[in-house]
N, C-alpha and C. Protein backbone atom coordinates (compact mmCIF):
# COMPACT_ATOMS: atom_id res chain seq x y z
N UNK A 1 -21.77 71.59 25.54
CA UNK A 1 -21.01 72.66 24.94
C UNK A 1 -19.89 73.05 25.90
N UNK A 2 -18.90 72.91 25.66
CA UNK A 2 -17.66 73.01 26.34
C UNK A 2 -17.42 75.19 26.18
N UNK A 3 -17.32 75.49 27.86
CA UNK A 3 -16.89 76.74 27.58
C UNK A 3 -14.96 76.93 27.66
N UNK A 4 -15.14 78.14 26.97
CA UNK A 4 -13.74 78.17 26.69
C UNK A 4 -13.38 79.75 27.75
N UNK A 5 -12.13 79.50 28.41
CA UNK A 5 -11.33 80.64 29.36
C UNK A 5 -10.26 80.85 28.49
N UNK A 6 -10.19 82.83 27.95
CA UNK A 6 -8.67 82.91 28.07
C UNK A 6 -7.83 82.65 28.99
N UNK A 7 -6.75 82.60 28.63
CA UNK A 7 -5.64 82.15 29.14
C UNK A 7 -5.53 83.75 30.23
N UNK A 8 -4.58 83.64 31.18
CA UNK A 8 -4.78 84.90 32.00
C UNK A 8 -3.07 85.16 31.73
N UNK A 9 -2.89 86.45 32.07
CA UNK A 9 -1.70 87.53 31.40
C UNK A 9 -0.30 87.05 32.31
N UNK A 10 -1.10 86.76 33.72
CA UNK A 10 -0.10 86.94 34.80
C UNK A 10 0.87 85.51 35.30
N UNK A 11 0.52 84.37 34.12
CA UNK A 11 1.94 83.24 34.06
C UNK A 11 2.24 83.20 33.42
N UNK A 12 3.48 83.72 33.43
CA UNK A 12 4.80 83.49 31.90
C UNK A 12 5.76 83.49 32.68
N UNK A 13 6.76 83.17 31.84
CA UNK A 13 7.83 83.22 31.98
C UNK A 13 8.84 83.07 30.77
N UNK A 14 10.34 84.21 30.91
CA UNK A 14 11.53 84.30 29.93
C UNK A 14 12.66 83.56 29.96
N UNK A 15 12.79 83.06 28.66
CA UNK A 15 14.02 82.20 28.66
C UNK A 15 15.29 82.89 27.94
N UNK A 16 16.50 83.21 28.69
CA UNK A 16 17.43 83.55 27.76
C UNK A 16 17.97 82.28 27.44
N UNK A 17 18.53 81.92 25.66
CA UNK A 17 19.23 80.86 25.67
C UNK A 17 20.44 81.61 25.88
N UNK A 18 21.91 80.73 26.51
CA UNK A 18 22.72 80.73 27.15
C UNK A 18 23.06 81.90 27.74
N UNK A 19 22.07 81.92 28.74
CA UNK A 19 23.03 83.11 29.55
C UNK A 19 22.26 82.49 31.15
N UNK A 20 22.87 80.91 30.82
CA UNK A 20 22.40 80.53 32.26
C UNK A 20 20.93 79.88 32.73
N UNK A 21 20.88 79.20 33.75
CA UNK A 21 19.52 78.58 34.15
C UNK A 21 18.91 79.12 35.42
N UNK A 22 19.20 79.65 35.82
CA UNK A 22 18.77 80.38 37.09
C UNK A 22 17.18 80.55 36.69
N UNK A 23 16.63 79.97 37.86
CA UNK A 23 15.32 80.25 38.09
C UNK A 23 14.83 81.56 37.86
N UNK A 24 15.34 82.54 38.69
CA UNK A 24 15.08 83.57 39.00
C UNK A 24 15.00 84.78 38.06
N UNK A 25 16.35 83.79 37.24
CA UNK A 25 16.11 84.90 35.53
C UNK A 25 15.36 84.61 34.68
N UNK A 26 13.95 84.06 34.90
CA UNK A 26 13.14 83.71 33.99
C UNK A 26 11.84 84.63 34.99
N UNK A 27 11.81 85.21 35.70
CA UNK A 27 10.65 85.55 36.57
C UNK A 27 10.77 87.18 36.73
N UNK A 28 9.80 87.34 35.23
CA UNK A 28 9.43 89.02 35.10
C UNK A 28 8.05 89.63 35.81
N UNK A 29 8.06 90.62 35.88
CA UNK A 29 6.85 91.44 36.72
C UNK A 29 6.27 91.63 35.10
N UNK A 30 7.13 91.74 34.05
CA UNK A 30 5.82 92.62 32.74
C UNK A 30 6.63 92.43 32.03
N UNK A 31 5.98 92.43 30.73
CA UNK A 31 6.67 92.11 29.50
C UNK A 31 5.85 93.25 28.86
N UNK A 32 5.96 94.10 28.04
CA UNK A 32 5.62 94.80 26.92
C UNK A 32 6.16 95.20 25.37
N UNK A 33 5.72 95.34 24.25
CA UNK A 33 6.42 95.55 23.63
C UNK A 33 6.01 94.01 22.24
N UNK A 34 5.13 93.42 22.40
CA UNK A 34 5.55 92.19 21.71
C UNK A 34 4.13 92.50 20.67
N UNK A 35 4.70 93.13 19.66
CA UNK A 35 3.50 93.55 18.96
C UNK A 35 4.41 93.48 17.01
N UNK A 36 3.62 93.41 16.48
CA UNK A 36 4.51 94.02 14.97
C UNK A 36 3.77 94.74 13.99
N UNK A 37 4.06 95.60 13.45
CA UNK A 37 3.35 96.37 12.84
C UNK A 37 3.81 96.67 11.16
N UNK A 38 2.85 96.51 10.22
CA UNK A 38 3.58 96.36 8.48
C UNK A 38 3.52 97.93 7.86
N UNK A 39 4.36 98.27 7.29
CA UNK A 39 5.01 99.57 6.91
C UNK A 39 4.29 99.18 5.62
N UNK A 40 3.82 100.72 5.26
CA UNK A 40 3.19 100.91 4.27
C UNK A 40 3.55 102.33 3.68
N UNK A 41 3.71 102.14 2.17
CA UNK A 41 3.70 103.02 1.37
C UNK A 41 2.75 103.72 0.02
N UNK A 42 2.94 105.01 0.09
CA UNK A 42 1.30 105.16 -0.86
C UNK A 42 1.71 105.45 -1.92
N UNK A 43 1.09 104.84 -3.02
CA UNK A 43 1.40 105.33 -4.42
C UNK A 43 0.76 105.77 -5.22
N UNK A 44 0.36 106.60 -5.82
CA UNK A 44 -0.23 107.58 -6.45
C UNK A 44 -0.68 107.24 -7.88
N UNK A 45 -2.00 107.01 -8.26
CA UNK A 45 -1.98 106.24 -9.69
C UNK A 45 -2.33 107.23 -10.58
N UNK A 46 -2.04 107.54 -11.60
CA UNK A 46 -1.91 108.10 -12.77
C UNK A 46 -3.43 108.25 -13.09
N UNK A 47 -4.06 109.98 -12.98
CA UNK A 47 -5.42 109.60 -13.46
C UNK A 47 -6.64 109.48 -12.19
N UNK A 48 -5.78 108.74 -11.12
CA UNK A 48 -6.88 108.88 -10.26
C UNK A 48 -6.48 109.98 -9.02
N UNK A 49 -7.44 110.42 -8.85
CA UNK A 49 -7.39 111.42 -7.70
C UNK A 49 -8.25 111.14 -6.47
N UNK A 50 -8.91 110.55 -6.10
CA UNK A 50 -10.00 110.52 -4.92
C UNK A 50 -8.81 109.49 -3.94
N UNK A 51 -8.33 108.79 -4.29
CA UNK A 51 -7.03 108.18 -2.86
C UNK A 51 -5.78 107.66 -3.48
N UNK A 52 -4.60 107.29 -2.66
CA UNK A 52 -3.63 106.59 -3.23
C UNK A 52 -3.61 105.16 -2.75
N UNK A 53 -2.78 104.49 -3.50
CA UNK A 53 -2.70 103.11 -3.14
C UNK A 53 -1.97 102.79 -1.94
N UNK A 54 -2.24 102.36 -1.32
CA UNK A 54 -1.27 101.74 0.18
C UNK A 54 -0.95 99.73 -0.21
N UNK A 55 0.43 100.06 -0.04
CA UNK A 55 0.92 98.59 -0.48
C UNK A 55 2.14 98.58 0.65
N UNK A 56 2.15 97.31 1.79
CA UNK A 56 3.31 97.13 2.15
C UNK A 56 4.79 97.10 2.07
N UNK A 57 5.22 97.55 2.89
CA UNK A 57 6.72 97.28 2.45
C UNK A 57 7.35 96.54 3.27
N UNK A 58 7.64 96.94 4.66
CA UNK A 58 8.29 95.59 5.64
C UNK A 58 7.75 95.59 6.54
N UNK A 59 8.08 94.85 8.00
CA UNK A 59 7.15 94.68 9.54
C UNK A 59 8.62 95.45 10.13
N UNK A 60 7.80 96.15 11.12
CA UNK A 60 8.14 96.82 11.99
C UNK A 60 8.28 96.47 13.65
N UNK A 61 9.48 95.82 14.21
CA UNK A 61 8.75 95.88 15.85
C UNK A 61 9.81 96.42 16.51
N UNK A 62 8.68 97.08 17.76
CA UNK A 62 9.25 97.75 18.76
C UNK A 62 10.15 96.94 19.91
N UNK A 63 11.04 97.81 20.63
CA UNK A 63 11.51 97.09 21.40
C UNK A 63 10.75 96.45 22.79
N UNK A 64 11.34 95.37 23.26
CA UNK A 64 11.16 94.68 23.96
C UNK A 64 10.93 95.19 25.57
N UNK A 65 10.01 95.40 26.24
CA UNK A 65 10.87 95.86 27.99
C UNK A 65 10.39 94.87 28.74
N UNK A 66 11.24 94.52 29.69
CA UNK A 66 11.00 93.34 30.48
C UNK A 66 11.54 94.55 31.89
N UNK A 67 10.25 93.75 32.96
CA UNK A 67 10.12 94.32 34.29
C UNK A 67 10.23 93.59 34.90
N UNK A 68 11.03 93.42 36.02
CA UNK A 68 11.14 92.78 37.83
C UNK A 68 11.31 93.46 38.74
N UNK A 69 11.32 92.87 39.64
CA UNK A 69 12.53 93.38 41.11
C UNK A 69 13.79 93.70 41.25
N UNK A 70 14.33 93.91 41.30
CA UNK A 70 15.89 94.11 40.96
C UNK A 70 16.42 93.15 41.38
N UNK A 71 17.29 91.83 40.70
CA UNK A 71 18.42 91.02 41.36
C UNK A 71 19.64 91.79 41.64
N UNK A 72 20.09 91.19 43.00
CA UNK A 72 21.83 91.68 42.27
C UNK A 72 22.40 90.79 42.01
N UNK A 73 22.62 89.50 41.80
CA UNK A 73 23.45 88.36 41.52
C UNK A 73 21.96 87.77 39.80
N UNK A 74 22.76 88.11 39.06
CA UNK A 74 21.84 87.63 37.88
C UNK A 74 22.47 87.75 36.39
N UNK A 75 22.70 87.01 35.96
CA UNK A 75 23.44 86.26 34.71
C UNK A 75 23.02 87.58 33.62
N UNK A 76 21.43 87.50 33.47
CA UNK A 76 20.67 88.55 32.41
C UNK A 76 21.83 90.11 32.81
N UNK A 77 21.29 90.62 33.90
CA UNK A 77 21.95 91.72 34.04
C UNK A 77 22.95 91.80 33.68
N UNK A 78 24.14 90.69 34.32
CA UNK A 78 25.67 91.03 33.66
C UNK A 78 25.85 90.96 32.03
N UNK A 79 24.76 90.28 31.35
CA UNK A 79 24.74 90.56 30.09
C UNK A 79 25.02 92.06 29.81
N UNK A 80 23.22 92.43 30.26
CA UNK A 80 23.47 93.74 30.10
C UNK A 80 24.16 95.00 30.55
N UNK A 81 24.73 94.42 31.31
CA UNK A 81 25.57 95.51 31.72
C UNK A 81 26.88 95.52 30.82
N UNK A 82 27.61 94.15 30.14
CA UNK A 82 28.52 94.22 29.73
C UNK A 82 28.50 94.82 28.47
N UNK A 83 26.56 94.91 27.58
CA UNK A 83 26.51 95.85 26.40
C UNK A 83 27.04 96.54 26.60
N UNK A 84 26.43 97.40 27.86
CA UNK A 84 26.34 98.92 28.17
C UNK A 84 27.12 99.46 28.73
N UNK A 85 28.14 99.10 29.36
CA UNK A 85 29.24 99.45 30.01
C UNK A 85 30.57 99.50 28.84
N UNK A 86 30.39 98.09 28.86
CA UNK A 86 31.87 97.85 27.81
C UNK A 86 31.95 97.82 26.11
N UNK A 87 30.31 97.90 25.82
CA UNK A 87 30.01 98.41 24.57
C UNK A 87 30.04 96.83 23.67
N UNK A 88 29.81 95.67 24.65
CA UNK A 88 30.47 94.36 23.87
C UNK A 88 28.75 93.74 23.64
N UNK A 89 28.44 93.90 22.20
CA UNK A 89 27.14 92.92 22.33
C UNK A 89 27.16 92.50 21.93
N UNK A 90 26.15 90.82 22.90
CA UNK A 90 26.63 89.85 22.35
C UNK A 90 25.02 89.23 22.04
N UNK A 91 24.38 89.83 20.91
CA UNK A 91 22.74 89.24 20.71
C UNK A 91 22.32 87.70 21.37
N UNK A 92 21.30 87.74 21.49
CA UNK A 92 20.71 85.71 22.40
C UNK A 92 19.21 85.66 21.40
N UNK A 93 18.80 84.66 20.96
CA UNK A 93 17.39 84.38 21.29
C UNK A 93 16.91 84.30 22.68
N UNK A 94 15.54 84.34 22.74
CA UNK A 94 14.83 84.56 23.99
C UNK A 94 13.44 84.06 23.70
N UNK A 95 12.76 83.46 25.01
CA UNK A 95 11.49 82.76 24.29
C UNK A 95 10.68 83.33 25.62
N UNK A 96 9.58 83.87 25.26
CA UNK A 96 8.36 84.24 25.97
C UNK A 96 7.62 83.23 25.94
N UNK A 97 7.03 82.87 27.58
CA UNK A 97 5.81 81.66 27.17
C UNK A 97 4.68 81.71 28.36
N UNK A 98 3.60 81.87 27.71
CA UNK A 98 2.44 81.91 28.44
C UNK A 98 1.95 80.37 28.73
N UNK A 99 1.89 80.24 30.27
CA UNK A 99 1.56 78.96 31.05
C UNK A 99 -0.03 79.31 31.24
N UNK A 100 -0.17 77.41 31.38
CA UNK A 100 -1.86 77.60 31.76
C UNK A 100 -1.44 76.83 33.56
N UNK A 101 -2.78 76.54 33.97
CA UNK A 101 -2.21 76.62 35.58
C UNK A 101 -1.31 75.29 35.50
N UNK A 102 -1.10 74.30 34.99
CA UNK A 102 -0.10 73.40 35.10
C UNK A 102 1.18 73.70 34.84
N UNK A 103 1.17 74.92 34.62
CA UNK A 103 2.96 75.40 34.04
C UNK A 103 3.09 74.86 32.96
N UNK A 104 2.30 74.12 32.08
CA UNK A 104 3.03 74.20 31.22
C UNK A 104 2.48 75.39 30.35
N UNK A 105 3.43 75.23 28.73
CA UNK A 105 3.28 76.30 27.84
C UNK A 105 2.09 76.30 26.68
N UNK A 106 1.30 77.54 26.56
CA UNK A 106 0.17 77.74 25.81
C UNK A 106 0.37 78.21 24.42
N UNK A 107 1.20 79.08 24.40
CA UNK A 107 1.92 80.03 23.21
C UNK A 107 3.36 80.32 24.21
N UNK A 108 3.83 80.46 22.73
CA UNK A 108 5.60 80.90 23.07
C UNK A 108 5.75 81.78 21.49
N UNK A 109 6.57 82.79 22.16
CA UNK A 109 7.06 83.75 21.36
C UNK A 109 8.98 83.74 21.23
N UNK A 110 8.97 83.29 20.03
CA UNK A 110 10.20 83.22 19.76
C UNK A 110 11.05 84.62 18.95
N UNK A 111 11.76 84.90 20.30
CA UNK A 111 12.09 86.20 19.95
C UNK A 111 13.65 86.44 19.30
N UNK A 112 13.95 86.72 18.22
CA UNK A 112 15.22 86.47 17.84
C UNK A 112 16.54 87.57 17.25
N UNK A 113 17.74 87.03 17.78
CA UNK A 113 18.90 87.82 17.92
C UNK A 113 18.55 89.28 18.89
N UNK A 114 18.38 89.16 20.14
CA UNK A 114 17.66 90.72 21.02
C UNK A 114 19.10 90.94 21.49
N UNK A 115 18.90 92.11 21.77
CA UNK A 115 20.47 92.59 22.68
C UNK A 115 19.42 93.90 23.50
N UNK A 116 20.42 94.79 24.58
CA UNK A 116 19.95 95.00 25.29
C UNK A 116 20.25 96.87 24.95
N UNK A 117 19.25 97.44 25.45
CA UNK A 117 19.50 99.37 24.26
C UNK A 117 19.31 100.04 25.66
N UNK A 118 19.00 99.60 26.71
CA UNK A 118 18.71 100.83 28.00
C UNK A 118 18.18 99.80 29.00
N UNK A 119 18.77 99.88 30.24
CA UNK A 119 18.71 99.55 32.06
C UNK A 119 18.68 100.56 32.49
N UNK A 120 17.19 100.33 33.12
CA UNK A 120 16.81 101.72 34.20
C UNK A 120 16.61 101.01 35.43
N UNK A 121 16.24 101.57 36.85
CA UNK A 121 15.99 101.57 37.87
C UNK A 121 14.80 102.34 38.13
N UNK A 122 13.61 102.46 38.50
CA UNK A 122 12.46 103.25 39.15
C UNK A 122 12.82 103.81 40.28
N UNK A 123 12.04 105.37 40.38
CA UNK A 123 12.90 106.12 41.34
C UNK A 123 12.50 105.58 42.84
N UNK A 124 13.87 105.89 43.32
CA UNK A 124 13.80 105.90 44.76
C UNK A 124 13.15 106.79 45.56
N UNK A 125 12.17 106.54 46.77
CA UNK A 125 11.60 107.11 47.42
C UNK A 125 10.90 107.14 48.87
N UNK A 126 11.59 107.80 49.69
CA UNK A 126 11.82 107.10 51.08
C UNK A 126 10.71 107.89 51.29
N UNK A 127 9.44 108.10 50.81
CA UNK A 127 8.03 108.01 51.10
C UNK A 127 6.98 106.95 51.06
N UNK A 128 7.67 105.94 50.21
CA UNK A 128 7.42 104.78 49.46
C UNK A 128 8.15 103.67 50.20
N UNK A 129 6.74 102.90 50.47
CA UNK A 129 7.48 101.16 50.63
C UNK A 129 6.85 100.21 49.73
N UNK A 130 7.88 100.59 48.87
CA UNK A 130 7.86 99.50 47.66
C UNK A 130 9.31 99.21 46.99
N UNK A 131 9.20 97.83 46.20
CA UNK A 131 10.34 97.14 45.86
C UNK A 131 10.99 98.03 44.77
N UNK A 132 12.33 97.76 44.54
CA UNK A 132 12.82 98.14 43.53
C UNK A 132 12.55 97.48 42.36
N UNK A 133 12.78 98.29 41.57
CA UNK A 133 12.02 97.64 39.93
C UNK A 133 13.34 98.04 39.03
N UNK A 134 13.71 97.04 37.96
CA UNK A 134 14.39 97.73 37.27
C UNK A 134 14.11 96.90 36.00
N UNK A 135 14.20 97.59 35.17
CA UNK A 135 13.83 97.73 33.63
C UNK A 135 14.97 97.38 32.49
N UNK A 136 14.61 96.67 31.81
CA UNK A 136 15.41 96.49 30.69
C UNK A 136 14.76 96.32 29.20
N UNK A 137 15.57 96.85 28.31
CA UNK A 137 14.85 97.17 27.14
C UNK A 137 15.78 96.84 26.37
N UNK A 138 15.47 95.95 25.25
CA UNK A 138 15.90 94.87 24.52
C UNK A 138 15.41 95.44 22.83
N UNK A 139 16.16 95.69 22.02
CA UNK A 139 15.88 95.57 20.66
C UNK A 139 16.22 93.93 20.32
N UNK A 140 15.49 93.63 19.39
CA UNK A 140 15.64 92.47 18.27
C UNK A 140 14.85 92.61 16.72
N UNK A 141 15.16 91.48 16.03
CA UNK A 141 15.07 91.79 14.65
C UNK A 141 13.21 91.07 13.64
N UNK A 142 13.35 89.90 14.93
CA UNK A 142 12.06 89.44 14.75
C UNK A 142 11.14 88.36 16.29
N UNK A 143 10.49 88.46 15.91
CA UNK A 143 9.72 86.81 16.53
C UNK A 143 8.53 86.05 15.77
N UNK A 144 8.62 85.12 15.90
CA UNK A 144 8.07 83.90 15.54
C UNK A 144 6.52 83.24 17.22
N UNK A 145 5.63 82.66 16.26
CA UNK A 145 4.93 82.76 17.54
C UNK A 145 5.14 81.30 16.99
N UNK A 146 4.95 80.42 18.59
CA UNK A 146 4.79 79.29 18.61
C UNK A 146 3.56 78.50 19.50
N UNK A 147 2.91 78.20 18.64
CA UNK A 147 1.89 77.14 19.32
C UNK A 147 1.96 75.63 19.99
N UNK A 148 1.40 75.94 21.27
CA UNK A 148 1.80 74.06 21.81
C UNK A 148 1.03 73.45 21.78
C-alpha cells in the first residue's frame, strides 16, 4: 500500500508572462488570496414560507497578495509602480506553481489578465532586525487550475 504526502506550502514559485525572466521575480515569501467563491441569490417561491431558494449567479475572487523581501532592481515592481504612479495599466497573466522536491510542477494556477491595486512596505523599526517586506496586491478576473 503506497502512502501518500501532501505536497508542502513552502515551494512555489510566480511567473509573470512578459515582464521579464529574472530569477528573483519569481521568489515570493506568500501568496494569499487564491480562493473563489459563487454568488448566490434567494428567491422567494410563491406559497412557500419555511425558506427561500438559493440559486447561483456568478464566482467571485478576491484579490491576489504576493509577499517578499523587497528588491530594488525588479521588472514586477516597475510594473507596478508604473500602474500606480503613472496610472498606465498594463494587465499580464501570471502562473502560480506548487513544486514537489524536484522542482518540478504539481498544480499550477493560471491566473488571468491581474494588474496591480496597492504596494505596501511593512513598517520600519529600528527595534527590529528583520528584512524588509513589501507587498503587492493584484486584482484579476479569473484562474484556471492546472494539473501536471
Amino acid at each position: 500500500m503506497a502512502t501518500y504526502y501532501p505536497p508542502v506550502g513552502f515551494h512555489f514559485l510566480v511567473e509573470f508572462e512578459g515582464l521579464g525572466s529574472q530569477e528573483k521575480d519569481h521568489q515570493f515569501q506568500a501568496v494569499s488570496g487564491l480562493s473563489v467563491d459563487i454568488e448566490t441569490e434567494d428567491i422567494a417561491e410563491g406559497g412557500e414560507n419555511r425558506f427561500k431558494h438559493k440559486l447561483p449567479v456568478k464566482t467571485k475572487y478576491p484579490n491576489l497578495t504576493l509577499k517578499r523581501g523587497m528588491l530594488i532592481d525588479s521588472a514586477v515592481i516597475d510594473w507596478c509602480r508604473d500602474a500606480l504612479e503613472n496610472f498606465a495599466f498594463k494587465p499580464v497573466n501570471l502562473t502560480i506553481k506548487l513544486l514537489n522536491d524536484e522542482h518540478q510542477p504539481l498544480v499550477s494556477w493560471n491566473v488571468v489578465h491581474a494588474y496591480p491595486v496597492k504596494w505596501s512596505v511593512e513598517d520600519f523599526n529600528a527595534e527590529e532586525s528583520k528584512l524588509v517586506v513589501e507587498n503587492v496586491e493584484l486584482t484579476y478576473n479569473y484562474f484556471t487550475l492546472i494539473k501536471s
